[in-house]
C-alpha atoms as a PDB file:
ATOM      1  CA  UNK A   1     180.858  78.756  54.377  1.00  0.00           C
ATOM      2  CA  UNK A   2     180.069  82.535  54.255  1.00  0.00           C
ATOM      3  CA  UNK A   3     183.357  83.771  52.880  1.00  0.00           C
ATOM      4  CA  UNK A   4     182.835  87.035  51.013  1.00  0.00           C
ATOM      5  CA  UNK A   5     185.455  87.330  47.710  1.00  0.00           C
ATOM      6  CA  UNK A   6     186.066  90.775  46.100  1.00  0.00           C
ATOM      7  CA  UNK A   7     186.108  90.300  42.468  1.00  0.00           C
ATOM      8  CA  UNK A   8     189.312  91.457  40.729  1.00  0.00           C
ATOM      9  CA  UNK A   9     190.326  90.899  37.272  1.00  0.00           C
ATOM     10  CA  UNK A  10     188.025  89.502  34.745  1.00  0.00           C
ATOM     11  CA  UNK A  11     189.067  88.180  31.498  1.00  0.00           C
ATOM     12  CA  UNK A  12     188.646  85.278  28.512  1.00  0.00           C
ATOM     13  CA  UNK A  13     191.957  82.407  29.097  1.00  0.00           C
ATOM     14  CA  UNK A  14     194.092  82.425  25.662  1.00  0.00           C
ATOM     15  CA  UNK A  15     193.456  78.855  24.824  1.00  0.00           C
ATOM     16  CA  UNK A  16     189.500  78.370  25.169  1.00  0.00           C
ATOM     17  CA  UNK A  17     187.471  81.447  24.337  1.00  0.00           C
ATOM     18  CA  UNK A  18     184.274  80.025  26.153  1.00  0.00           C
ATOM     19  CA  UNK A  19     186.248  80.381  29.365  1.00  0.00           C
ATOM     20  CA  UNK A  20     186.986  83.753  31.249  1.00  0.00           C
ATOM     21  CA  UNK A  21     189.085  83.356  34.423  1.00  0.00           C
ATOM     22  CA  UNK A  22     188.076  85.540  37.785  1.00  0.00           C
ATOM     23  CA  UNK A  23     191.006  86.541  40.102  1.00  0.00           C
ATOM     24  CA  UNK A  24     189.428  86.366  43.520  1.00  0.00           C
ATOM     25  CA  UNK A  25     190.971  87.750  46.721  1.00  0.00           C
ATOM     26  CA  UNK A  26     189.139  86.559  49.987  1.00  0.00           C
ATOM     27  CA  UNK A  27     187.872  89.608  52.294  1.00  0.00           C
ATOM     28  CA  UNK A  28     188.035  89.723  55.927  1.00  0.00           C
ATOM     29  CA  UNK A  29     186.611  91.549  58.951  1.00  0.00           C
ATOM     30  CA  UNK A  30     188.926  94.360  58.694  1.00  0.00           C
ATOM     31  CA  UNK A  31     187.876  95.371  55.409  1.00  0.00           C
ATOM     32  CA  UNK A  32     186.519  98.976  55.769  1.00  0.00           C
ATOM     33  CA  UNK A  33     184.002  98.735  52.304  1.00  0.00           C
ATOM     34  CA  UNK A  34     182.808  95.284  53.417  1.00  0.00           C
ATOM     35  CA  UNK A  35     181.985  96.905  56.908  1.00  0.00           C
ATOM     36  CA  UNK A  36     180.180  99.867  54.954  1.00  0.00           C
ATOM     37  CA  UNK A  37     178.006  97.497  52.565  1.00  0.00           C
ATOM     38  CA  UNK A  38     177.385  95.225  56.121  1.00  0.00           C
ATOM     39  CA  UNK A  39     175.750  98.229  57.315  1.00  0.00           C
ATOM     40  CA  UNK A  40     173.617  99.278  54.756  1.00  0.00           C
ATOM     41  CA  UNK A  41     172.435  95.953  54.239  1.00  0.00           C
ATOM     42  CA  UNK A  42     171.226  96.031  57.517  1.00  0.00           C
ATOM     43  CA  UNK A  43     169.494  99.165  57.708  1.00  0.00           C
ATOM     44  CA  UNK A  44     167.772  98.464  54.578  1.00  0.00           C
ATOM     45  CA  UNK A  45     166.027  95.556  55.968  1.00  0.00           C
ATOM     46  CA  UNK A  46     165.984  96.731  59.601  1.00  0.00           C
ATOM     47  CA  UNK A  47     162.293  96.883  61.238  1.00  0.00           C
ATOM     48  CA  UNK A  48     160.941  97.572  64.980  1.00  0.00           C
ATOM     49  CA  UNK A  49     160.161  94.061  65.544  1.00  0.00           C
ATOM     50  CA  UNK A  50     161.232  90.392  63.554  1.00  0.00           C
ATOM     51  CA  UNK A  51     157.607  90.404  61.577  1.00  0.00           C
ATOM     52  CA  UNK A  52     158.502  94.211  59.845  1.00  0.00           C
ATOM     53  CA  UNK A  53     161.974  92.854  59.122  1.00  0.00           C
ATOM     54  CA  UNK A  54     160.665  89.645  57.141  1.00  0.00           C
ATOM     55  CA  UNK A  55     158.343  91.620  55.180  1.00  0.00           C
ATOM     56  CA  UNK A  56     160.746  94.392  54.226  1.00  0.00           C
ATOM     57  CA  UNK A  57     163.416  91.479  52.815  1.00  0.00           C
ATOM     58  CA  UNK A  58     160.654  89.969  51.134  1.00  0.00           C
ATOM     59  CA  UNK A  59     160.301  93.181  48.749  1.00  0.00           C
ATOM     60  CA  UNK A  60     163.836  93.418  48.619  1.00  0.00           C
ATOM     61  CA  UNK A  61     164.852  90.012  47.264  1.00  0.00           C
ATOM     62  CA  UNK A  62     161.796  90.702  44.646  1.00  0.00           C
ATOM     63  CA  UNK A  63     158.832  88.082  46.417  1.00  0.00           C
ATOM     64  CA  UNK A  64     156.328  90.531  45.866  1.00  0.00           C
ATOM     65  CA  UNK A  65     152.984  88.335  46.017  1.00  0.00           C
ATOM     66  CA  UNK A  66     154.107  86.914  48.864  1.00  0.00           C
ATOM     67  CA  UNK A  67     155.371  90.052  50.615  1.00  0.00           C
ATOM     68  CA  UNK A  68     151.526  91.268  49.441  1.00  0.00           C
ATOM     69  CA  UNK A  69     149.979  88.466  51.637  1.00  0.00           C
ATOM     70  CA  UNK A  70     152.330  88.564  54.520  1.00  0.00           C
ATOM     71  CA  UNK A  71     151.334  92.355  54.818  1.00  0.00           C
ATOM     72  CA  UNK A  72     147.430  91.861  54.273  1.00  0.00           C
ATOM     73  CA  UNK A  73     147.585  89.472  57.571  1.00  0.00           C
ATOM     74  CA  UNK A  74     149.587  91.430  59.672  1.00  0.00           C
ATOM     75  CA  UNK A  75     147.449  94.570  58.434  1.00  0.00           C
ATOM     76  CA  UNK A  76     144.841  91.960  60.760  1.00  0.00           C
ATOM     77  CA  UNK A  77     147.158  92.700  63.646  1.00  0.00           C
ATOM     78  CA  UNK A  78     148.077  95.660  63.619  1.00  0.00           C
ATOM     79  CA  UNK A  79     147.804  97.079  67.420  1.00  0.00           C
ATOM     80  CA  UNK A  80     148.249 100.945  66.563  1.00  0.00           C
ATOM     81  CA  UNK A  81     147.918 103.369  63.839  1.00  0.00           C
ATOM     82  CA  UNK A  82     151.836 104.250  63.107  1.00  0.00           C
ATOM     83  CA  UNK A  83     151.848  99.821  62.842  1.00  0.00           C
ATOM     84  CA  UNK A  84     148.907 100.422  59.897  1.00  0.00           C
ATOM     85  CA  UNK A  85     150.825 103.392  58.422  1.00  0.00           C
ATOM     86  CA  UNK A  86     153.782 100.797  58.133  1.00  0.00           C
ATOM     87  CA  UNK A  87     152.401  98.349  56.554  1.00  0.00           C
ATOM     88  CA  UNK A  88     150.127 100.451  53.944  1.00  0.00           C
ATOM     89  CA  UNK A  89     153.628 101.885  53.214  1.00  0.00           C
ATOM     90  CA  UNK A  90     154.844  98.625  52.402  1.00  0.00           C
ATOM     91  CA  UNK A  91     151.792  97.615  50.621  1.00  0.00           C
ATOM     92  CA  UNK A  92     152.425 100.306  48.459  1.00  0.00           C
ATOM     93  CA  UNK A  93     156.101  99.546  47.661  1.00  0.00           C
ATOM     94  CA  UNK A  94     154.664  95.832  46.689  1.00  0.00           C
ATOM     95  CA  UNK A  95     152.174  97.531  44.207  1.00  0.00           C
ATOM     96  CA  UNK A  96     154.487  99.961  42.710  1.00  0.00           C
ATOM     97  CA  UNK A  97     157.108  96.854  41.884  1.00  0.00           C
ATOM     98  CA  UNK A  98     153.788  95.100  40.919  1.00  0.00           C
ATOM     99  CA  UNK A  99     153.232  97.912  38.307  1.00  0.00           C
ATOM    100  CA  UNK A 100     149.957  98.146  40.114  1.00  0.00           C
ATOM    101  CA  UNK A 101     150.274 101.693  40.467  1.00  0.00           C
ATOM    102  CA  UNK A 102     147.313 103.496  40.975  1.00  0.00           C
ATOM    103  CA  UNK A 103     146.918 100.759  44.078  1.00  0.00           C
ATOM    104  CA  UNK A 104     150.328 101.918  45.214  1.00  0.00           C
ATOM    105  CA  UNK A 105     149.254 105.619  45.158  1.00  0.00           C
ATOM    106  CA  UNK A 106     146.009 104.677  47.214  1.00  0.00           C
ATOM    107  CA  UNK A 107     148.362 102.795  49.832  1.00  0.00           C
ATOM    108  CA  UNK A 108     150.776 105.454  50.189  1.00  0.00           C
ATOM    109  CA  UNK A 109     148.274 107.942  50.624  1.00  0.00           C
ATOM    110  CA  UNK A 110     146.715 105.724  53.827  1.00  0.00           C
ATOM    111  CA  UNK A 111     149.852 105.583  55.090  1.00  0.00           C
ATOM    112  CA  UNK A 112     151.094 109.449  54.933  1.00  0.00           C
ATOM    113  CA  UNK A 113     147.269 110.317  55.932  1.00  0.00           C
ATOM    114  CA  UNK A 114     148.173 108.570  59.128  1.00  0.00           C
ATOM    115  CA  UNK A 115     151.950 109.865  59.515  1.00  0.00           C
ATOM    116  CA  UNK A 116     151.386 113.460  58.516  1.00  0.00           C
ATOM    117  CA  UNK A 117     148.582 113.192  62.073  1.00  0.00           C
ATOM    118  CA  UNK A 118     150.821 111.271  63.936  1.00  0.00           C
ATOM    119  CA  UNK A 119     154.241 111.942  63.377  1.00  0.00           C
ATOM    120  CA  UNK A 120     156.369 115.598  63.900  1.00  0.00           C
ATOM    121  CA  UNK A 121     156.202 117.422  60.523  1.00  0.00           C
ATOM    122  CA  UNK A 122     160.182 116.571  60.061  1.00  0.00           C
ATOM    123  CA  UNK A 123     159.969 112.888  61.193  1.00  0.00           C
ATOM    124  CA  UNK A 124     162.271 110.426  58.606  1.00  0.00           C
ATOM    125  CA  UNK A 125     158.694 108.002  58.097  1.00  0.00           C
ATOM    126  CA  UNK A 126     157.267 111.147  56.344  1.00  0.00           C
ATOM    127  CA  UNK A 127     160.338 111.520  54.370  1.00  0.00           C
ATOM    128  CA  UNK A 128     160.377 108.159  53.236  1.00  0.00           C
ATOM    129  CA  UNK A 129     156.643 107.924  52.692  1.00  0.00           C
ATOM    130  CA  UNK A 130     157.056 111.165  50.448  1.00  0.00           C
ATOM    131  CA  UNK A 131     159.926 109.378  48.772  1.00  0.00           C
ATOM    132  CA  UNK A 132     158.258 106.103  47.514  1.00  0.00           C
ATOM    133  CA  UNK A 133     155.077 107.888  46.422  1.00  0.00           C
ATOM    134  CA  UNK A 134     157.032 110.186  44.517  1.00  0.00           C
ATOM    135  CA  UNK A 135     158.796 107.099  43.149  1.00  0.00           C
ATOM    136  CA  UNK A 136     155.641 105.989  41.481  1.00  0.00           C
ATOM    137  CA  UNK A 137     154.276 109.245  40.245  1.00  0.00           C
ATOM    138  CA  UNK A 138     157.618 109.440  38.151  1.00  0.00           C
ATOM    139  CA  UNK A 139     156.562 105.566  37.017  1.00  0.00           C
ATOM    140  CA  UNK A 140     153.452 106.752  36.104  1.00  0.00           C
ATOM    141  CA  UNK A 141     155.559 109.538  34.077  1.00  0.00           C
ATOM    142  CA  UNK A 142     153.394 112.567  36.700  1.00  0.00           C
ATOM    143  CA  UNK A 143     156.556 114.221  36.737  1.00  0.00           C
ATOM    144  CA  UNK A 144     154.884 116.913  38.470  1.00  0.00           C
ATOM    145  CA  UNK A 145     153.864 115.225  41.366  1.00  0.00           C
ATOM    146  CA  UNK A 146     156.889 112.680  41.953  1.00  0.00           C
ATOM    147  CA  UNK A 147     158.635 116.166  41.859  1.00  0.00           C
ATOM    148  CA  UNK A 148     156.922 118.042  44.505  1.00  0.00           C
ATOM    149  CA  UNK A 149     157.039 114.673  46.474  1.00  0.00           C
ATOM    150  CA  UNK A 150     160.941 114.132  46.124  1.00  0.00           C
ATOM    151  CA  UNK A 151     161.178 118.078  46.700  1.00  0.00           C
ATOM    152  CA  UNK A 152     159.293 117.244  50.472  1.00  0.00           C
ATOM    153  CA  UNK A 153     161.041 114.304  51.234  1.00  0.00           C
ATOM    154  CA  UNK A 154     164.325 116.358  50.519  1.00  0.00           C
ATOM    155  CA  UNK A 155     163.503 118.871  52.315  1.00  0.00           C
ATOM    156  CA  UNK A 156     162.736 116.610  55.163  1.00  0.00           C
ATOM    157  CA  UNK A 157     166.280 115.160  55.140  1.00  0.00           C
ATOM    158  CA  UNK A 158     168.223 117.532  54.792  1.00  0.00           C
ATOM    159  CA  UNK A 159     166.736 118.547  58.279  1.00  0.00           C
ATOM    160  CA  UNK A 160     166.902 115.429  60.367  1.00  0.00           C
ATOM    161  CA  UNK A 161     170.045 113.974  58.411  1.00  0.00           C
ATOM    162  CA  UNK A 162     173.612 113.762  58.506  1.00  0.00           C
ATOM    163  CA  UNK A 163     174.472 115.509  54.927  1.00  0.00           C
ATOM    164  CA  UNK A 164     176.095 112.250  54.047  1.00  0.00           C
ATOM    165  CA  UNK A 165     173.250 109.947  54.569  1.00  0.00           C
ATOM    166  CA  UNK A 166     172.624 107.345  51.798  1.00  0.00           C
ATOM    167  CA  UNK A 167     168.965 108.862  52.534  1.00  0.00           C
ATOM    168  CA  UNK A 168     169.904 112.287  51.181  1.00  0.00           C
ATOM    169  CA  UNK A 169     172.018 111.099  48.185  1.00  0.00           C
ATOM    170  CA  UNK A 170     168.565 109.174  47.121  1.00  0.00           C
ATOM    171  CA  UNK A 171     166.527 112.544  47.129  1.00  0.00           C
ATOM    172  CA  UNK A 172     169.057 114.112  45.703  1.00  0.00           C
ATOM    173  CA  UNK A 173     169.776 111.263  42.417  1.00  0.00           C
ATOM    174  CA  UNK A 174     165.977 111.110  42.192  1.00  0.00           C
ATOM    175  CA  UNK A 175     165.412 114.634  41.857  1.00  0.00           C
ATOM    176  CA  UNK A 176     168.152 115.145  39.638  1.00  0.00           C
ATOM    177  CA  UNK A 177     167.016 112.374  37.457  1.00  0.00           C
ATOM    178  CA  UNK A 178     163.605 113.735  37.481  1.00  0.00           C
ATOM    179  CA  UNK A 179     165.094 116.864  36.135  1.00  0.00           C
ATOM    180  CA  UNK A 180     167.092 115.332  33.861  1.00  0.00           C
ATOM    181  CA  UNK A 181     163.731 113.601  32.062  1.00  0.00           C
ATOM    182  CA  UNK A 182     162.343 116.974  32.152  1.00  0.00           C
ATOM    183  CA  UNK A 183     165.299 118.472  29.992  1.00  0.00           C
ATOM    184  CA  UNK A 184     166.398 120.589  32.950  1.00  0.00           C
ATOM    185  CA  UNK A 185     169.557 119.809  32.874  1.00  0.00           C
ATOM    186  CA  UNK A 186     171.304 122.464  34.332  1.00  0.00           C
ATOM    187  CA  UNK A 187     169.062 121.664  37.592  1.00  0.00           C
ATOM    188  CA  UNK A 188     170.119 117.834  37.104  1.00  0.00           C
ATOM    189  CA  UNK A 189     173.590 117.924  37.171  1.00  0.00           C
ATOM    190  CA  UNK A 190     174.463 119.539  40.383  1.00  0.00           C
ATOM    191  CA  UNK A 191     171.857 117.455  42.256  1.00  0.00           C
ATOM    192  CA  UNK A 192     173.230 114.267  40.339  1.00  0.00           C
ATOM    193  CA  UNK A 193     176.677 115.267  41.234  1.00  0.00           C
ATOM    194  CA  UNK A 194     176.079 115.939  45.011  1.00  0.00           C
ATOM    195  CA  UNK A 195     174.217 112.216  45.279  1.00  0.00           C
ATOM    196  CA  UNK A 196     177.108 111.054  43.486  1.00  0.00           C
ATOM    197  CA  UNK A 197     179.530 112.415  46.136  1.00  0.00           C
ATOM    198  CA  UNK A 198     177.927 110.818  48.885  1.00  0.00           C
ATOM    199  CA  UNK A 199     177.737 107.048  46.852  1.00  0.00           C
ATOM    200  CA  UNK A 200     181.767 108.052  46.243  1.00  0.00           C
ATOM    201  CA  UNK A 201     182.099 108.480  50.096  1.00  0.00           C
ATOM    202  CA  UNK A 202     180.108 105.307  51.406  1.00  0.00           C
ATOM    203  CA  UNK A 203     180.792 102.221  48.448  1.00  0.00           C
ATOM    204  CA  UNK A 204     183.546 101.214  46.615  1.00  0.00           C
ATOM    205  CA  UNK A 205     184.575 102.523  43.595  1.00  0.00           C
ATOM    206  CA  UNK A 206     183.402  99.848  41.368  1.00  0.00           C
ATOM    207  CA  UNK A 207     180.429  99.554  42.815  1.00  0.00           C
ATOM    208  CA  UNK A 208     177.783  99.737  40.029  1.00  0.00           C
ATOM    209  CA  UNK A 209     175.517 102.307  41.334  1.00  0.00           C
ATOM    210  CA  UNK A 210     178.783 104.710  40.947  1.00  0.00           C
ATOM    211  CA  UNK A 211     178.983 103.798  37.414  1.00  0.00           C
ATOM    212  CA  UNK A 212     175.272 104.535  36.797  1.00  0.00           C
ATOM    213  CA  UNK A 213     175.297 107.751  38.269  1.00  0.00           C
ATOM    214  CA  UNK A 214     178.438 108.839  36.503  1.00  0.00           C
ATOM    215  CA  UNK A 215     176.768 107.668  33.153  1.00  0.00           C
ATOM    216  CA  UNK A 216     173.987 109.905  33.717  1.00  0.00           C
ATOM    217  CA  UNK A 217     175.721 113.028  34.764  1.00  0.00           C
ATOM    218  CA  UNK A 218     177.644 112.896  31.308  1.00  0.00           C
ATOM    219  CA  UNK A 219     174.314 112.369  29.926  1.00  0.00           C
ATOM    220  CA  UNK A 220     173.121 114.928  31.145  1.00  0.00           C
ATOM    221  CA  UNK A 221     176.277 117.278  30.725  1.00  0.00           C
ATOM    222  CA  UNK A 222     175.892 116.108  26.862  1.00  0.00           C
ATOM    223  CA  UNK A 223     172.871 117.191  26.458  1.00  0.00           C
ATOM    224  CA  UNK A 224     173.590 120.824  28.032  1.00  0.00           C
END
């Protein structure tokens, strides 16, 4: 039970062609990758209180009509305002993976209404509330606005961040990638490749989210 395998070799056995054969080697505490993915994990789903932490792994693991109504009733109990800025933040991440996104813009825009009056103008909340609604501006193909949104969240980061944060390397991937649609591509690249240096730093190097990035800097390089 709960023994974690890193995948090795992958390939079809000589004798039946419908069969591939995995090499498996078993992991253990020690391992310094497994430690870093452990610790991501948890901050992604981390949350001031047990309630905030089941709703957040709800939208991670993709239950996004139930993550809406779990919200909606603790939206009914919400004691403060930086609680209701949470949760309209979250209510807009459901909408956005919804592709209800017009709802997700109104959410967000509770939510940083709130922040933006009750939060220092470099606080991390504003940075990730600038992030997500940025996110679905580009969705909605504004690449205007999702721009000047990334640009603030970035900015944002860069001040109350290590310069290796997984944080940072998201502004800077989404900014390049922004570019990138835009045919900027000589604004892309060095954002894409600074992102990609921080996901080099922090995961292993076959983790796919290296691979993607590297893909699209050579896109992007090929279409210089």
């Amino acid at each position: 039970m709960h023994t974690i395998f890193r995948v090795g070799e992958i390939k079809q056995t000589v004798d039946n062609k419908r069969l591939w054969e995995v090499q498996l080697s078993i992991t253990n505490d020690d391992d310094p990758q497994l430690a870093i993915l452990t610790d991501r994990i948890k901050e992604e789903v981390q949350g001031s209180n047990g309630w905030f932490r089941m709703g957040k792994l709800m939208i991670k693991v993709g239950h996004f009509n139930q993550a809406e109504a779990f919200h909606n009733e603790l939206l009914k109990n919400a004691s403060s305002d930086i609680e209701r800025a949470y949760i309209y933040h979250q209510l807009g991440r459901v909408k956005d993976n919804q592709g209800k996104y017009q709802e997700a813009v109104a959410f967000h825009e509770k939510s940083i209404e709130v922040r933006e009056k009750s939060l220092p103008p470099n606080h991390p909340d504003l940075a990730e509330s600038y992030n997500n609604i940025g996110m679905v501006y580009n969705h909605m193909s504004d690449y205007v606005k999702a721009l000047k949104f990334h640009e603030k969240s970035m900015q944002i980061r860069k001040i109350s961040l290590p310069p290796n944060h997984f944080d940072l390397a998201e502004s800077y991937n989404s900014i390049g990638l922004l570019y990138n649609t835009m045919g900027d591509y000589s604004k892309a690249i060095p954002l894409l490749e600074k992102a990609l240096a921080i996901f080099q730093n922090s995961l292993p190097p076959t983790h796919p989210n290296i691979k993607v990035m590297m893909h699209n800097i050579q896109v992007a390089k090929n279409n210089l």
